[in-house]
Protein backbone atom coordinates (compact mmCIF):
# COMPACT_ATOMS: atom_id res chain seq x y z
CA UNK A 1 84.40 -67.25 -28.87
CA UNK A 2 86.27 -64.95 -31.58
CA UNK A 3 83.27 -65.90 -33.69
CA UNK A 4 80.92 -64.41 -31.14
CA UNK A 5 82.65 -61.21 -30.75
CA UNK A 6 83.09 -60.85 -34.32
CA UNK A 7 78.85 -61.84 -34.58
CA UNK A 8 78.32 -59.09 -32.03
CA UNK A 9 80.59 -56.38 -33.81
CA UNK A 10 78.56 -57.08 -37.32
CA UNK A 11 74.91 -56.77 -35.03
CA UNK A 12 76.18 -53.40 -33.45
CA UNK A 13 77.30 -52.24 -37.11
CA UNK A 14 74.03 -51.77 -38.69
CA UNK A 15 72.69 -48.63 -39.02
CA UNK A 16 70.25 -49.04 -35.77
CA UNK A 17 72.90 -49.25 -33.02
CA UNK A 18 74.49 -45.66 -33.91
CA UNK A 19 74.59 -45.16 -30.11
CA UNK A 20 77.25 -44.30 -27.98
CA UNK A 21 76.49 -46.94 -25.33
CA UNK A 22 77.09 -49.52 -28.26
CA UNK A 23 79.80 -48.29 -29.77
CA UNK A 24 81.22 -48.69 -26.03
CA UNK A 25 80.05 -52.17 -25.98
CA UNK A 26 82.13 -53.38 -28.92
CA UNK A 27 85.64 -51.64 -28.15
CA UNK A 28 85.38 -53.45 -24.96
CA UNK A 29 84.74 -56.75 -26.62
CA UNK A 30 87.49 -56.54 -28.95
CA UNK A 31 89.71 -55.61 -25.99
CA UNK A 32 88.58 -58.81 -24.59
CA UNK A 33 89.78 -60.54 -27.29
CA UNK A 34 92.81 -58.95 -27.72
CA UNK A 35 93.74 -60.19 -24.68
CA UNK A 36 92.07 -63.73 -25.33
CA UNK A 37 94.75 -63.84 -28.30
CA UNK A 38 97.74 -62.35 -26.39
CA UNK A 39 97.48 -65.62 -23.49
CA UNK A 40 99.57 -68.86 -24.71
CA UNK A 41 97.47 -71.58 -25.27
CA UNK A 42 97.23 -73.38 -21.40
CA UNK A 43 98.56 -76.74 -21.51
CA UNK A 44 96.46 -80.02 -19.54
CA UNK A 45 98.17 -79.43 -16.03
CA UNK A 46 99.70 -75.89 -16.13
CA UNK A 47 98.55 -73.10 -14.41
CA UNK A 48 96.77 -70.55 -16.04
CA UNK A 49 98.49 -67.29 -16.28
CA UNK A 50 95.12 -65.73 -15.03
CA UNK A 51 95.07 -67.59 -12.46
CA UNK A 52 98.12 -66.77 -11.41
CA UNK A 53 97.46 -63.27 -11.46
CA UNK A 54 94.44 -63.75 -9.55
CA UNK A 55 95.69 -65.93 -6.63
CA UNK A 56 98.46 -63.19 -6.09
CA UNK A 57 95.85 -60.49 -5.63
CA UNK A 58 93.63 -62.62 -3.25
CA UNK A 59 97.08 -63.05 -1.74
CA UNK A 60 97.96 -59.68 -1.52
CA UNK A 61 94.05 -58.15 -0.61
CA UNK A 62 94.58 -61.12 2.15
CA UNK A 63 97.70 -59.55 3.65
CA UNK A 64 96.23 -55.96 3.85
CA UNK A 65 92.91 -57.04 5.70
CA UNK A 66 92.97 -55.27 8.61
CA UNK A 67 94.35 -57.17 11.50
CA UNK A 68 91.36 -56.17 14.13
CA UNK A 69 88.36 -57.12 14.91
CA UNK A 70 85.44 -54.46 14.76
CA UNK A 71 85.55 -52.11 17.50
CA UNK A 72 81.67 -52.57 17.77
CA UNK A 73 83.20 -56.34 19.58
CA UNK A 74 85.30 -55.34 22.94
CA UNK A 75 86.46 -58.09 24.83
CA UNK A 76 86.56 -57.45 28.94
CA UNK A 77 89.43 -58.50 31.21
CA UNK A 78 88.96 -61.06 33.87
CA UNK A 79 91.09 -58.75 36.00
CA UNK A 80 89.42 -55.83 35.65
CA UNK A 81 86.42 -53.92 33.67
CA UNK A 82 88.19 -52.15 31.26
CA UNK A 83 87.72 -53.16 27.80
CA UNK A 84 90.59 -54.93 25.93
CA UNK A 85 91.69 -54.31 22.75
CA UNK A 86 90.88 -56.91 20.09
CA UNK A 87 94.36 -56.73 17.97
CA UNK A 88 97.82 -56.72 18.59
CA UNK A 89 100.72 -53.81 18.20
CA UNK A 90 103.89 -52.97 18.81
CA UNK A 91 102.89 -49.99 20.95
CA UNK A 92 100.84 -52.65 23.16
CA UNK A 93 103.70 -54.58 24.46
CA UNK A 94 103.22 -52.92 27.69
CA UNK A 95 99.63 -55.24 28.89
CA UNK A 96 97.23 -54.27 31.30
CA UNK A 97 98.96 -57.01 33.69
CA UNK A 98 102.12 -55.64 33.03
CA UNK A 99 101.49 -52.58 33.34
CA UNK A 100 98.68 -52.92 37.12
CA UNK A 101 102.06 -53.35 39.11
CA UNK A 102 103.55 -50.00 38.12
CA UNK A 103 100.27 -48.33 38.82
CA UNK A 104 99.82 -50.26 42.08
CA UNK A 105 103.34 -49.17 43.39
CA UNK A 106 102.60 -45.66 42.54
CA UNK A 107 98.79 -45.86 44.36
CA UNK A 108 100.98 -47.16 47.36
CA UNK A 109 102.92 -44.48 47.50
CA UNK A 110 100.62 -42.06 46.89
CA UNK A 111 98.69 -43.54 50.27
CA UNK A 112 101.20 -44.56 52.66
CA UNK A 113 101.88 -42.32 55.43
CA UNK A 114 105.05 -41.30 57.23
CA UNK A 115 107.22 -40.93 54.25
CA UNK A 116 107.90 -36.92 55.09
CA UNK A 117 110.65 -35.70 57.24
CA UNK A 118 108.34 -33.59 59.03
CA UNK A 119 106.38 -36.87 60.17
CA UNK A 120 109.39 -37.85 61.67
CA UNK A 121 110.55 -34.78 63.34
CA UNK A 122 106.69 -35.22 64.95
CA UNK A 123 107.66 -38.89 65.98
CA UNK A 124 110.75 -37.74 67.37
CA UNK A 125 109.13 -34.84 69.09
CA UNK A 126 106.74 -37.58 70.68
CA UNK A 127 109.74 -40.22 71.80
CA UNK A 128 111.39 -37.75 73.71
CA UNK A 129 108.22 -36.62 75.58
CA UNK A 130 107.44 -40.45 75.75
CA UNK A 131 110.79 -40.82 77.26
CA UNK A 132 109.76 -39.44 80.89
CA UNK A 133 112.75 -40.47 82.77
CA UNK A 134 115.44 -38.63 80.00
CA UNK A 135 117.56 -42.08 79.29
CA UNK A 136 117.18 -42.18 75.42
CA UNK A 137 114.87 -45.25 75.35
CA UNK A 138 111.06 -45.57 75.69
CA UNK A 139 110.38 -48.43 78.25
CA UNK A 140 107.35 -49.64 79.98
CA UNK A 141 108.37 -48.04 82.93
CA UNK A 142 108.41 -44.48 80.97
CA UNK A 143 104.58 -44.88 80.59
CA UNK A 144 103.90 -46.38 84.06
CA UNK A 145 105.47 -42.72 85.13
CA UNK A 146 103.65 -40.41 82.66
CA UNK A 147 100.00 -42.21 84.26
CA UNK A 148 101.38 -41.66 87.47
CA UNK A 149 101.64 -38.05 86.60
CA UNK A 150 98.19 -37.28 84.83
CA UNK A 151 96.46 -39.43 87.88
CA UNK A 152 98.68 -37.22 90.18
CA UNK A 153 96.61 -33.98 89.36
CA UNK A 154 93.53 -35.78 91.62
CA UNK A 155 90.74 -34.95 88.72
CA UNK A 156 90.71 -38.77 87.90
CA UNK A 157 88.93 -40.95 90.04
CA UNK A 158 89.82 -44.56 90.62
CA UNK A 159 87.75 -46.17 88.11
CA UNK A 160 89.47 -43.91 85.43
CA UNK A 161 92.74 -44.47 86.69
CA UNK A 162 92.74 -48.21 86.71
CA UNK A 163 91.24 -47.24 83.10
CA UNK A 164 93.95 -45.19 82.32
CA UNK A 165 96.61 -47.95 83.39
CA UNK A 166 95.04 -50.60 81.77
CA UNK A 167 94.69 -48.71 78.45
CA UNK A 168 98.70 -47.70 78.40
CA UNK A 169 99.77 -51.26 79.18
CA UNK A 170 97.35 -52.60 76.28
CA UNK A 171 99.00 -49.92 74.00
CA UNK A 172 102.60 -50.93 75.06
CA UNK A 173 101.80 -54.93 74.51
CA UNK A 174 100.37 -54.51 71.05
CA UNK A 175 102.98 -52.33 70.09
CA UNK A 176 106.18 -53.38 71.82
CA UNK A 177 105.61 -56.78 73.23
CA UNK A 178 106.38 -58.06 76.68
CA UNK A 179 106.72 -55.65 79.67
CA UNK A 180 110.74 -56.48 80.89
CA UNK A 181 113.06 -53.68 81.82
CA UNK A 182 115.23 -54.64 78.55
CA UNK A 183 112.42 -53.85 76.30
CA UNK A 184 113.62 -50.35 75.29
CA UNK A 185 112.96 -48.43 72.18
CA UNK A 186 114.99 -46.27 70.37
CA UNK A 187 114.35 -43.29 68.35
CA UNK A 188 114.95 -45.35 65.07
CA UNK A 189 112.86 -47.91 66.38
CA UNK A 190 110.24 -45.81 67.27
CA UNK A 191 109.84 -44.38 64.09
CA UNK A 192 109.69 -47.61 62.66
CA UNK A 193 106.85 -49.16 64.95
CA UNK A 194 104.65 -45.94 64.31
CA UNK A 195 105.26 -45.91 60.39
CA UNK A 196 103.60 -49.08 60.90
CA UNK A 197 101.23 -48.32 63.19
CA UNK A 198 100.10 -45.66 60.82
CA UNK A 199 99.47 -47.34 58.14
CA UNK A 200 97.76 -50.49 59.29
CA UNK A 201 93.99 -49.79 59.65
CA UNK A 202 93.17 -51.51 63.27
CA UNK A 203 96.46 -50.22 64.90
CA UNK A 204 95.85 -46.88 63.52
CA UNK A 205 92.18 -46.89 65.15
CA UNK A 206 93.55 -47.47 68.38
CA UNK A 207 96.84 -45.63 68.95
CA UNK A 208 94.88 -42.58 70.21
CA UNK A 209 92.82 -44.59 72.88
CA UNK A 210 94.73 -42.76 75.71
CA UNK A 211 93.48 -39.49 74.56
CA UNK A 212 90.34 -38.98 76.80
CA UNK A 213 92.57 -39.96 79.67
CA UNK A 214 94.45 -37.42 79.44
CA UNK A 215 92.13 -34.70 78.34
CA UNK A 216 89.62 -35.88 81.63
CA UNK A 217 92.96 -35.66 83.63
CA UNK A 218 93.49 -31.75 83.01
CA UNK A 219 89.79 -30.70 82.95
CA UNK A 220 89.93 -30.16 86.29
CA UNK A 221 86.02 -28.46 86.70
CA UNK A 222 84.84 -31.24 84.46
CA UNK A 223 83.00 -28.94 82.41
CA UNK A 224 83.82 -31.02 79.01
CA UNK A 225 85.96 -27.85 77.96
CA UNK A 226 89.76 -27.24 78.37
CA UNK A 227 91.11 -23.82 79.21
CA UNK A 228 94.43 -22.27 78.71
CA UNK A 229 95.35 -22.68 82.10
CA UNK A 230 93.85 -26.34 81.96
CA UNK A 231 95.70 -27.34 78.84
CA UNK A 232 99.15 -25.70 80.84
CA UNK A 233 98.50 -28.63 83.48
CA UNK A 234 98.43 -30.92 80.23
CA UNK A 235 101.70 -29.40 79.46
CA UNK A 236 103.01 -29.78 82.84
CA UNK A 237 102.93 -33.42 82.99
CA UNK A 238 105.06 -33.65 79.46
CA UNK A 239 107.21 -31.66 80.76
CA UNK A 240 107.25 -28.69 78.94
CA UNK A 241 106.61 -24.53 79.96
CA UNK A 242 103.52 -22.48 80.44
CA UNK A 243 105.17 -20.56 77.44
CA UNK A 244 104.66 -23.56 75.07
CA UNK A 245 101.30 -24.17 76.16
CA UNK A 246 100.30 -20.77 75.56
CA UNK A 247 101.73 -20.58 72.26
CA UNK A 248 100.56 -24.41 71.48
CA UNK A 249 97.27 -23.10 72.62
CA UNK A 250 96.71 -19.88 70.37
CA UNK A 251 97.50 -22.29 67.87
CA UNK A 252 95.43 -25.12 68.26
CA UNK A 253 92.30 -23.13 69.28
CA UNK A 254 91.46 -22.05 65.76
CA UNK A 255 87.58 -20.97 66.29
CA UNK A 256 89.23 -18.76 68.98
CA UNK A 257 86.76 -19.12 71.77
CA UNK A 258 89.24 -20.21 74.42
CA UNK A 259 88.46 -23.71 75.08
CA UNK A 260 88.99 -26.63 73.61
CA UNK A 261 86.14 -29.73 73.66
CA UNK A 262 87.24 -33.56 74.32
CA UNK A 263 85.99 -34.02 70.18
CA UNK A 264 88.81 -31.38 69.81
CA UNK A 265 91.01 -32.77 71.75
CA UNK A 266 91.48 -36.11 70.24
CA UNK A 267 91.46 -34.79 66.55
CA UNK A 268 93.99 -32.48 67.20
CA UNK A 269 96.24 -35.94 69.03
CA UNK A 270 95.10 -37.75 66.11
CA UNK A 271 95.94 -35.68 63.35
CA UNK A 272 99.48 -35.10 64.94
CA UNK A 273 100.37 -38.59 64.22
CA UNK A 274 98.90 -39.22 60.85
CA UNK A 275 98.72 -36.04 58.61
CA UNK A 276 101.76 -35.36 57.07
CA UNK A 277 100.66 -31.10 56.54
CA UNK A 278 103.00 -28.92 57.89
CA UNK A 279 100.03 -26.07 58.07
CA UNK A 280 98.00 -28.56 60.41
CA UNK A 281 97.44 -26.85 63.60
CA UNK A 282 97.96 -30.35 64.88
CA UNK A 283 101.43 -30.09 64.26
CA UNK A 284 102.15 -27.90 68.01
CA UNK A 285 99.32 -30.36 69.85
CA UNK A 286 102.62 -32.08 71.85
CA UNK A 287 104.72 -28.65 72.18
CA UNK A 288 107.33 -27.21 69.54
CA UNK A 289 108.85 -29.99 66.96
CA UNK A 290 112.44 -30.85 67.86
CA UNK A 291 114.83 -29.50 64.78
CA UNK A 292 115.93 -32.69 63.45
């Protein structure tokens, strides 16, 4: 091999390879060579230097490969249709499955109703107009009085009333079981029943059914329109002053035009037990809130 470097060197000498390019050619050759000479002479079973050299930086160019796969290849999670990464990090310890809880608590939260103290200064409001005969307890025999009262006002006729009973003792069953005079409810337990109610879909579709009851009870010229002095007989039969309707009633009314429709009506009943706004005009539908 020296020979043929040497051979080369002599060709590139003569006077016709005066070029740069060639003069390149041979430094590099003899550099070759110099380092040809500068190896020990390998042994039959040793490992070549070179080869050493070489395996440590296909070792080493192994090691720095990028860890990833290209990011034109996205892998999808069974769980959901966001793409996954394709590598591994430290700052991924945290996995999509780890992480859904955390973000399905805080959805929860962010939908469940009857979390405010205001809801429950409603729901207290409610119990104690609920609680017809003043003992501290809602009982069956609490709503078999307030129908008594609403049918009392003679703009109901039978068919409704049966209606009307039928509907509260449908709503007490569902709610609060069998009808026995030692089936009371407390305030506390009130408030627990209706957070419930409130946030299960069906029960929350029918806690208002008793609504158009008591809406047809007070319109007493059936003209599918409440007045102010209608919506004072509504007021009447909770208990509670021609002073709170009329205040109840400027508030509620918010188009102003003095009457309040049946669609109205029920919204505004509705709204009282689910929104949790304190700006709602639903929030005076059952008189003023208690304090605490």
């Amino acid at each position: 091999m020296a020979f043929a470097v040497l051979r080369n060197c002599v060709r590139f000498s003569t006077p016709s390879s005066s070029s740069m390019g060639k003069r390149l050619l041979v430094e590099r050759n003899l550099t070759s060579l110099a380092t040809i000479n500068s190896v020990p002479h390998q042994r039959q079973g040793e490992t070549s230097p070179l080869h050493v050299v070489k395996c440590q930086k296909a070792s080493i160019a192994a090691n720095t490969r990028p860890s990833f796969l290209s990011t034109n290849v996205r892998q999808y999670s069974k769980k959901s249709n966001r793409p996954e990464r394709a590598y591994e990090s430290d700052s991924d310890s945290d996995s999509d499955d780890e992480r859904s809880p955390r973000v399905e608590r805080k959805i929860k939260q962010r939908r469940e109703r009857g979390t405010s103290e205001f809801w429950r200064r409603k729901m207290r409001t409610l119990h104690g107009l609920l609680d017809v005969n003043n003992d501290g307890v809602i009982s069956y025999d609490d709503f078999r009085l307030l129908t008594e009262k609403f049918g009392s006002l003679g703009h109901l006729d039978d068919r409704a009333k049966d209606e009307f009973r039928e509907i509260m003792k449908s709503t007490w069953t569902e709610q609060w079981g069998e009808i026995t005079p030692y089936n009371l409810i407390t305030v506390e337990q009130y408030l627990a029943d209706m957070h419930h109610v409130v946030n299960d879909k069906d029960l929350r579709w029918k806690v208002h059914r008793f609504l158009p009851y008591l809406y047809r009870a007070v319109d007493k010229d059936h003209s599918g329109a409440i007045s102010l002095n209608e919506f004072k007989l509504f007021f009447r039969c909770l208990g509670l002053t021609e002073e709170n309707a009329a205040v109840s009633f400027a508030v509620i009314d918010k188009n102003g035009d003095g009457q309040i429709t049946l669609d109205e009506f029920i919204k505004l009943g509705r709204d009282f037990l689910l929104t949790e706004n304190e700006a709602n005009a639903s929030r005076l539908f059952w008189g003023p809130l208690v304090d605490h």
